[in-house]
Protein backbone atom coordinates (compact mmCIF):
# COMPACT_ATOMS: atom_id res chain seq x y z
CA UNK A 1 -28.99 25.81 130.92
CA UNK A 2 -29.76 25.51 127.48
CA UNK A 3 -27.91 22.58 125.16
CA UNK A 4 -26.11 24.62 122.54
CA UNK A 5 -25.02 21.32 120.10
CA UNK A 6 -22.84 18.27 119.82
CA UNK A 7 -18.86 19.01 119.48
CA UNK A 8 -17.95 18.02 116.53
CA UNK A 9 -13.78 18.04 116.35
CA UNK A 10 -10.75 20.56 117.34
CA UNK A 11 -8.97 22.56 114.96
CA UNK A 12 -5.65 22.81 113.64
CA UNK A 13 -5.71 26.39 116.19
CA UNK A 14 -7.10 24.43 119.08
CA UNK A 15 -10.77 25.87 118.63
CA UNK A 16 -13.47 23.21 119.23
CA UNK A 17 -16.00 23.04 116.36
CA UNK A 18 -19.23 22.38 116.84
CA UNK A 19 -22.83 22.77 115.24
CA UNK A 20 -25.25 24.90 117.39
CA UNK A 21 -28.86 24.35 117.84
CA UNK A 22 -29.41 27.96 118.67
CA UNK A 23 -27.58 30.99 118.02
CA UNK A 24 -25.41 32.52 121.05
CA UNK A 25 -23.93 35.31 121.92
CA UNK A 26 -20.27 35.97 121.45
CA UNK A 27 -18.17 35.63 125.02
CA UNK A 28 -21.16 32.66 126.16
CA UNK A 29 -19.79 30.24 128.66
CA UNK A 30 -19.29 27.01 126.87
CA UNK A 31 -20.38 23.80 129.75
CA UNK A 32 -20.95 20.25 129.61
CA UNK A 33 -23.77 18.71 131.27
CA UNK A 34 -21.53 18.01 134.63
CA UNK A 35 -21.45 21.85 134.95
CA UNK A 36 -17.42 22.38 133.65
CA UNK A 37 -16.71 25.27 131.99
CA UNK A 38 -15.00 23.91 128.97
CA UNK A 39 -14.51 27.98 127.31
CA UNK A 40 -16.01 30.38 125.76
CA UNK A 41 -18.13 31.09 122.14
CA UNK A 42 -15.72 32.90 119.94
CA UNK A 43 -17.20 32.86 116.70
CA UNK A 44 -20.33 32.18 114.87
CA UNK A 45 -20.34 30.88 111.08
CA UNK A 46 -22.03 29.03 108.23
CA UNK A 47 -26.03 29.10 107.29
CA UNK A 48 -28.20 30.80 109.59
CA UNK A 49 -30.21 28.15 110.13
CA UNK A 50 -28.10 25.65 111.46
CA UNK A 51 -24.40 27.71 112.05
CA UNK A 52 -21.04 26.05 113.41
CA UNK A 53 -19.77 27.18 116.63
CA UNK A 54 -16.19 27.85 117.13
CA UNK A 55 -15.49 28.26 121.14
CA UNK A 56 -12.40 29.37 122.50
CA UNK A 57 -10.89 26.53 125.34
CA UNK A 58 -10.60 27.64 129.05
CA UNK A 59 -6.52 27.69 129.83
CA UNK A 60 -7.03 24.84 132.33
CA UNK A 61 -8.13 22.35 129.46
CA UNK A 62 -5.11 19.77 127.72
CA UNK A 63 -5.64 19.11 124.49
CA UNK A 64 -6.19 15.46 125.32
CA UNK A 65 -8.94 16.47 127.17
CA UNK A 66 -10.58 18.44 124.54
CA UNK A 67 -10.27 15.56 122.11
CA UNK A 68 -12.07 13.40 125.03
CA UNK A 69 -15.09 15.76 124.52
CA UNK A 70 -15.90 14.82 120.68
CA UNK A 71 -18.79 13.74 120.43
CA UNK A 72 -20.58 15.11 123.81
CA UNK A 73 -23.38 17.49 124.13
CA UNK A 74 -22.59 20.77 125.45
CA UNK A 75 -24.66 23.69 126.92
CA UNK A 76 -24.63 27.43 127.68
């Protein structure tokens, strides 16, 4: 497992945003550190050297849960 950045918020279209400390692949599983598959990576944008990470959320999520995981570390 490898930590893949902080989340930072959701978006208006329910993606959560969040800044990567590596660059993933496309279709990565998206987990927090208690092994929960939170989604998937569905795009990669910004500056190369530090990008933004928008990832797609599993079905099973709420949105109050998603807004629960601002701020936490998450890994792929």
């Amino acid at each position: 497992m490898r930590k893949l950045g902080i989340l930072l918020h959701v978006s208006s279209h329910g993606y959560i945003i969040l800044r990567a400390a590596l660059f993933p692949k496309i279709d990565s599983a998206v987990l927090t550190k208690r092994m929960k598959k939170i989604g998937t990576v569905h795009d990669v944008f910004g500056p190369v050297i530090s990008p933004y990470i928008s990832v797609k959320p599993s079905k099973k999520l709420d949105p109050t849960d998603l807004k629960q995981l601002v701020g936490e570390k998450v890994y792929i």
